[in-house]
N, C-alpha and C. Protein backbone atom coordinates (compact mmCIF):
# COMPACT_ATOMS: atom_id res chain seq x y z
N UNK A 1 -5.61 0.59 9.91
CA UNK A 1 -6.06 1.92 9.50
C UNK A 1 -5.97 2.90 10.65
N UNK A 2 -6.50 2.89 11.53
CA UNK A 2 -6.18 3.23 13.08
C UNK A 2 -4.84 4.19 12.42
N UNK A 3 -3.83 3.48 13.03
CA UNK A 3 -2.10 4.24 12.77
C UNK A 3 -1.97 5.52 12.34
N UNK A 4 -2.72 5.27 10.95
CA UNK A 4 -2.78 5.98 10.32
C UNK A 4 -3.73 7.17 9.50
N UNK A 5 -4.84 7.23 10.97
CA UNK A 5 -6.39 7.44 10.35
C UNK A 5 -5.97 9.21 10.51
N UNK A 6 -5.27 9.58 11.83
CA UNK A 6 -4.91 11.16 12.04
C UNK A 6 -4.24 12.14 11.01
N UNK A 7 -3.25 10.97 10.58
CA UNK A 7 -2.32 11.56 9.25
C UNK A 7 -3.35 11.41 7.86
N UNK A 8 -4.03 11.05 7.74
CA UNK A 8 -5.24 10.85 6.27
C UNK A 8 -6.12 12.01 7.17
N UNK A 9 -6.65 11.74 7.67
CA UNK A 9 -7.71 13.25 7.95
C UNK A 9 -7.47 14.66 7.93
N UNK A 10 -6.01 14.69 8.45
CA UNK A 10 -5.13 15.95 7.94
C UNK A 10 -4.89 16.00 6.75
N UNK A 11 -4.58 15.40 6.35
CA UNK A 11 -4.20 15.57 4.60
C UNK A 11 -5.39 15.68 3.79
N UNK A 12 -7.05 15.59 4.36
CA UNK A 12 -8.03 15.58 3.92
C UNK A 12 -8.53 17.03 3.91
N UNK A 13 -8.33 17.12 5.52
CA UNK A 13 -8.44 18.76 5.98
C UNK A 13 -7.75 20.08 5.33
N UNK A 14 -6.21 19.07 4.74
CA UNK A 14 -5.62 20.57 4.00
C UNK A 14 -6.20 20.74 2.65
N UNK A 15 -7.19 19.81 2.31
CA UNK A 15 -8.27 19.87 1.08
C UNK A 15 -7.12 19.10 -0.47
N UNK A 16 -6.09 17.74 0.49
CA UNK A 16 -4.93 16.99 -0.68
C UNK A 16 -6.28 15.49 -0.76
N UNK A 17 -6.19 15.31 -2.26
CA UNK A 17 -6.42 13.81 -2.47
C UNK A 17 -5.42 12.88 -1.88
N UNK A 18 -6.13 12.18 -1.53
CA UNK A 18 -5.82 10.36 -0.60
C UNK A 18 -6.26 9.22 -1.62
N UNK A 19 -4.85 8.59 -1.46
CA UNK A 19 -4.92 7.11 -2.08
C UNK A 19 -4.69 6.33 -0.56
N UNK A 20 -5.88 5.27 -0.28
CA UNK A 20 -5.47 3.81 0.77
C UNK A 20 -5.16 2.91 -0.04
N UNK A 21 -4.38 2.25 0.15
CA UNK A 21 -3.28 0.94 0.15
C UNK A 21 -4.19 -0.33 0.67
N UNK A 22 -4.71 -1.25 0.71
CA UNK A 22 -5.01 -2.24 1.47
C UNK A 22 -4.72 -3.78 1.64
N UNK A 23 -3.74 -4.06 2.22
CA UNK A 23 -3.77 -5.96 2.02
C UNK A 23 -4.78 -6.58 2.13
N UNK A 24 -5.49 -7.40 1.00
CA UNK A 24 -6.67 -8.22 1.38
C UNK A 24 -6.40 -9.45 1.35
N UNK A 25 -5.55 -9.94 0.88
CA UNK A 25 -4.78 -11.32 0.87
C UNK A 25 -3.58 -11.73 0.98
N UNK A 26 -2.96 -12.52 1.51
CA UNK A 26 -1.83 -12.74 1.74
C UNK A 26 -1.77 -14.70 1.76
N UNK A 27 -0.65 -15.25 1.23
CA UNK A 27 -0.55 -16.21 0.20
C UNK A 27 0.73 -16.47 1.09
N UNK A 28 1.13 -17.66 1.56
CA UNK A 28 2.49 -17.92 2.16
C UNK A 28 3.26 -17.31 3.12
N UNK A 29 4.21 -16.71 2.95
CA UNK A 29 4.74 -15.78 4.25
C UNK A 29 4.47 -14.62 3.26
N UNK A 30 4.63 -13.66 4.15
CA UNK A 30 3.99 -11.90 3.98
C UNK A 30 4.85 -11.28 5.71
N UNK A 31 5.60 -10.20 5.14
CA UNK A 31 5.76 -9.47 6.52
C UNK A 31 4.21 -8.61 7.33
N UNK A 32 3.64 -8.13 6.36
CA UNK A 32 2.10 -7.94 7.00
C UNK A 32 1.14 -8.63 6.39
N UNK A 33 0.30 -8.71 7.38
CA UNK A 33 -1.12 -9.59 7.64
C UNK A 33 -2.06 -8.58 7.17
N UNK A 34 -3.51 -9.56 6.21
CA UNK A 34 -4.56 -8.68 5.61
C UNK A 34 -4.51 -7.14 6.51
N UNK A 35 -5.28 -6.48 6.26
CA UNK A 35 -5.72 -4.92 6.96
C UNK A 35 -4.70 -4.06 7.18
N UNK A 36 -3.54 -4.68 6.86
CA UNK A 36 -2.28 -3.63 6.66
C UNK A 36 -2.92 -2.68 5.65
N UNK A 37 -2.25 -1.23 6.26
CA UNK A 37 -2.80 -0.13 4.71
C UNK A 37 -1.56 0.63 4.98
N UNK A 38 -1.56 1.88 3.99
CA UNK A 38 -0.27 2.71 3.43
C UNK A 38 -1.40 3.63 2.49
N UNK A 39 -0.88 4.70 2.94
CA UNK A 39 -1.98 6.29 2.49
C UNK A 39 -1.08 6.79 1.75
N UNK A 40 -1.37 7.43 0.85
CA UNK A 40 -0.50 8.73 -0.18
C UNK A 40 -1.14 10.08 -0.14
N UNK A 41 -0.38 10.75 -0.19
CA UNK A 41 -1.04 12.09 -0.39
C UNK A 41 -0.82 12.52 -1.80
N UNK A 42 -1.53 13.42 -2.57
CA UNK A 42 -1.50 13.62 -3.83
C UNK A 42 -0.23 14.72 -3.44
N UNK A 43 0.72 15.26 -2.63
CA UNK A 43 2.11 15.68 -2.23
C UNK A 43 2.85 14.59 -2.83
N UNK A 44 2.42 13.28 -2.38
CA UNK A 44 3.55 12.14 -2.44
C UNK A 44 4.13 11.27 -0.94
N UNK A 45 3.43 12.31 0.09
CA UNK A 45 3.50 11.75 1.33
C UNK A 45 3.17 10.51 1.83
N UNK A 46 3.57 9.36 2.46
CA UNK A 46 2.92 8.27 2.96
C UNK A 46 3.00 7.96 4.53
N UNK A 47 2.22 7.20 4.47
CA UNK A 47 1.68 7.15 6.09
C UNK A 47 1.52 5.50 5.78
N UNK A 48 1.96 4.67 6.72
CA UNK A 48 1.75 3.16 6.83
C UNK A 48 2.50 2.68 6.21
N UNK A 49 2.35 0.83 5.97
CA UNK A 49 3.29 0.03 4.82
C UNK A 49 2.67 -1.22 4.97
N UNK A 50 2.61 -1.61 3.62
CA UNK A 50 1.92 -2.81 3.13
C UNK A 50 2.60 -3.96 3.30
N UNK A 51 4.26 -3.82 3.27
CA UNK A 51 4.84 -4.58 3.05
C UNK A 51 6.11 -4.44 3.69
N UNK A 52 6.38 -3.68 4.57
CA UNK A 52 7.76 -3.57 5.37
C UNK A 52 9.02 -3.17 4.36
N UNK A 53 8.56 -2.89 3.22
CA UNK A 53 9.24 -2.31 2.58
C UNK A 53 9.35 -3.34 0.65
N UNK A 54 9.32 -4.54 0.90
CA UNK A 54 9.53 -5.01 -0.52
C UNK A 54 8.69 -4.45 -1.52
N UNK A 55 7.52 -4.37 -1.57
CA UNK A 55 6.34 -3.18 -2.92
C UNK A 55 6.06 -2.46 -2.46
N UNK A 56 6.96 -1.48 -1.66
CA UNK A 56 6.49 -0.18 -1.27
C UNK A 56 6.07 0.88 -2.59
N UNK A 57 7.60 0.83 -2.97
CA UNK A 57 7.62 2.02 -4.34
C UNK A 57 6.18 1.52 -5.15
N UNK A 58 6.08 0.07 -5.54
CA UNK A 58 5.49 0.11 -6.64
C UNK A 58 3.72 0.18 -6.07
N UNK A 59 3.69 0.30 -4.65
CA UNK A 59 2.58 0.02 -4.85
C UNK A 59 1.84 1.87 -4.47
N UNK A 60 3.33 2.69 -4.02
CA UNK A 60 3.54 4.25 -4.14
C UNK A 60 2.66 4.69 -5.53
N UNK A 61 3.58 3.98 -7.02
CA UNK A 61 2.94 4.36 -7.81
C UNK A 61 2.17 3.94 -8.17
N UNK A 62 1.28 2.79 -7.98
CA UNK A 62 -0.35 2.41 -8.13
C UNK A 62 -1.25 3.38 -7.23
N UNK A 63 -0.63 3.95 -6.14
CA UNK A 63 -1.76 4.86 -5.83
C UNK A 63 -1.53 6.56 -6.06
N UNK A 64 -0.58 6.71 -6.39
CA UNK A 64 -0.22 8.29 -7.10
C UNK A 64 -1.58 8.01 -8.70
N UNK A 65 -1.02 6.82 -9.01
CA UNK A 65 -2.00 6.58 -10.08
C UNK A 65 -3.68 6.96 -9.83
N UNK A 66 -4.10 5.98 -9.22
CA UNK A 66 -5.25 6.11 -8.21
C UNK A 66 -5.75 7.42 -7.74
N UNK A 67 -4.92 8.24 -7.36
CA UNK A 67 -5.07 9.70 -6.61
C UNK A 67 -5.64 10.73 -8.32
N UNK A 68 -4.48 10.40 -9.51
CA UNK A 68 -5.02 10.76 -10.79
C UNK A 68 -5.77 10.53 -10.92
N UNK A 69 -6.15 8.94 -11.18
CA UNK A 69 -7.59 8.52 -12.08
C UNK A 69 -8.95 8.48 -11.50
N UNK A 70 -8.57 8.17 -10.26
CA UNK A 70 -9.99 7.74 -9.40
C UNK A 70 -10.47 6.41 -9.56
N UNK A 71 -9.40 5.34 -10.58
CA UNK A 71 -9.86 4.22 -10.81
C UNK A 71 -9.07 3.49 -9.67
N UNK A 72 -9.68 2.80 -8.99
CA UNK A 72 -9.64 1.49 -7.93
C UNK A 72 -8.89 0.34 -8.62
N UNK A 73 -8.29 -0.36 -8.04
CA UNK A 73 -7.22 -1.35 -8.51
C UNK A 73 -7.07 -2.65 -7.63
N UNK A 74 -6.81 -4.07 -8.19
CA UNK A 74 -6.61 -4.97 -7.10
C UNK A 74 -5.20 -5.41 -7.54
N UNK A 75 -3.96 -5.32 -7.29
CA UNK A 75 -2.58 -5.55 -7.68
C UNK A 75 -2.19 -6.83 -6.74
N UNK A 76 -1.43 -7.53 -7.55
CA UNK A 76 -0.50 -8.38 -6.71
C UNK A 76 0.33 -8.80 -7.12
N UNK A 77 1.39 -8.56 -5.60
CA UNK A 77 2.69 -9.02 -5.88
C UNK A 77 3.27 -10.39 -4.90
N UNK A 78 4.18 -10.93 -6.10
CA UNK A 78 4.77 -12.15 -5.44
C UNK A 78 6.10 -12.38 -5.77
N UNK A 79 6.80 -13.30 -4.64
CA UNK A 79 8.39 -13.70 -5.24
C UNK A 79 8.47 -14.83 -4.00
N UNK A 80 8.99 -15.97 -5.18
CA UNK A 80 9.51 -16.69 -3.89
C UNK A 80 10.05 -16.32 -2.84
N UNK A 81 10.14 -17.31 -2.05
CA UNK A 81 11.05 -17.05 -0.71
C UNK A 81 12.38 -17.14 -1.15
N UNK A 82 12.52 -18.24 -1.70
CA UNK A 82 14.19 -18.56 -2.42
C UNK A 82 14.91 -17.28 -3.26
N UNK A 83 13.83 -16.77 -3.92
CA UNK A 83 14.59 -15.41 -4.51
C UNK A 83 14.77 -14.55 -3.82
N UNK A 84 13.48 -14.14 -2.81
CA UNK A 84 13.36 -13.39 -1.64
C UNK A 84 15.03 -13.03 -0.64
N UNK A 85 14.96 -14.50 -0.33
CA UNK A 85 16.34 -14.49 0.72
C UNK A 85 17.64 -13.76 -0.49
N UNK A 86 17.53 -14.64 -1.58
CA UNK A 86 18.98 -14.27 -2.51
C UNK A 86 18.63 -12.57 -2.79
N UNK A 87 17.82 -11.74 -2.48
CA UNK A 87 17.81 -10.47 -2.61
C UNK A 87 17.80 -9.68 -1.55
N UNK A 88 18.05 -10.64 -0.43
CA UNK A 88 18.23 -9.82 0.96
C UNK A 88 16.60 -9.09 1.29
N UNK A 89 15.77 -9.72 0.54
CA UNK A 89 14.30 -9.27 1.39
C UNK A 89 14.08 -10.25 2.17
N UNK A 90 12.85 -9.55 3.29
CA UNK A 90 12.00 -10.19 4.64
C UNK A 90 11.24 -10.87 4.01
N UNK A 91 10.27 -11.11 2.83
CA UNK A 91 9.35 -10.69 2.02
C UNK A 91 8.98 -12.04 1.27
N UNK A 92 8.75 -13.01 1.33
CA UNK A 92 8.18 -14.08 -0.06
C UNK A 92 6.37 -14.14 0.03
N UNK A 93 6.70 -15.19 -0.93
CA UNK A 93 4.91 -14.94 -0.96
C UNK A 93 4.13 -14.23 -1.52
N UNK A 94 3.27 -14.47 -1.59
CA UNK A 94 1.91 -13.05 -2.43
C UNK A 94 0.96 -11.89 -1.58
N UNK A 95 1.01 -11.29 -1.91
CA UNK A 95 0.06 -10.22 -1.06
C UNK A 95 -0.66 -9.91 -2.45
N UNK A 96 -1.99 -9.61 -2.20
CA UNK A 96 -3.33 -8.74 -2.96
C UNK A 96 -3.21 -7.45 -2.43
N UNK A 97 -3.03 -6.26 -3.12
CA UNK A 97 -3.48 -4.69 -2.28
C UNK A 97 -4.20 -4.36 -3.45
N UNK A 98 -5.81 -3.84 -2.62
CA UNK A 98 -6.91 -3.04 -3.09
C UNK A 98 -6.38 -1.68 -2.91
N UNK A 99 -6.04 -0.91 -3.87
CA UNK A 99 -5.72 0.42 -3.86
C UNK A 99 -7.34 1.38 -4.48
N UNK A 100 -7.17 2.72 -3.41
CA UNK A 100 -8.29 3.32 -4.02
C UNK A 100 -7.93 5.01 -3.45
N UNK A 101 -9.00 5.83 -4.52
CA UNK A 101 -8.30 6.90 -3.62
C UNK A 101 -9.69 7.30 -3.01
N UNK A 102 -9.17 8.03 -1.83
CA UNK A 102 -10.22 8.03 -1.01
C UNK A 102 -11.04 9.63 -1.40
N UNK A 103 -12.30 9.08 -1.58
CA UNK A 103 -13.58 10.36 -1.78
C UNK A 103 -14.56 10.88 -1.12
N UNK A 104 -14.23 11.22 0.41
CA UNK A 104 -14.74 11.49 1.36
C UNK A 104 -14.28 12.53 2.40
C-alpha cells in the first residue's frame, strides 16, 4: 500500500472515488505475495498490480464496479500453471483479491 498511498490521496484530494485491490491469499505460485494492492480511480486510473499483469483487466472491472456500488467483494482467480505457461503467462495458481472502494 505504501507505493501507492501518494497516488490514492491525490485522487482523494481531487474529491475522485477510490477502489483498493487487495491480495489476501495466494494458493501455489502467484507473481505477488498477500498485501499486494492496485487502486482505481473512478477516472479509470490505476496505481499498483495484483498480479503483474494476468487479472489485471478483470480485477480493473471488479473495482470500477466497487467505485459504483460501494459493495465490497472477495474474487478469485486461478489457472494452472500448465495452461499458464501454454498462454505465455508468469501467473498459475490462485490469488483471493478483497476489492473495496475506499470511504475516507
Amino acid at each position: 500500500m505504501i507505493e501507492i498511498l501518494d497516488t490514492v490521496e491525490r485522487w482523494r484530494a481531487e474529491g475522485q472515488r477510490v477502489a483498493l485491490a487487495t491480495v489476501v491469499r495466494v494458493e501455489q505460485s502467484a507473481p505477488r505475495d498477500p498485501g499486494a494492492v492496485m487502486a482505481v480511480s473512478e477516472r479509470g486510473e490505476v496505481a499498483g498490480s495484483v498480479s503483474g499483469g494476468c487479472v489485471e483487466a478483470a480485477v480493473y472491472e471488479e473495482a470500477s464496479d466497487a467505485i459504483g456500488t460501494g459493495r465490497p467483494r472477495l474474487v478469485t482467480y486461478g489457472i494452472s500453471d500448465a495452461h499458464a505457461i501454454e498462454q505465455g503467462l508468469t501467473c498459475g495458481g490462485t490469488i483471493h483479491v478483497f476489492v473495496e472502494r475506499l470511504d475516507w
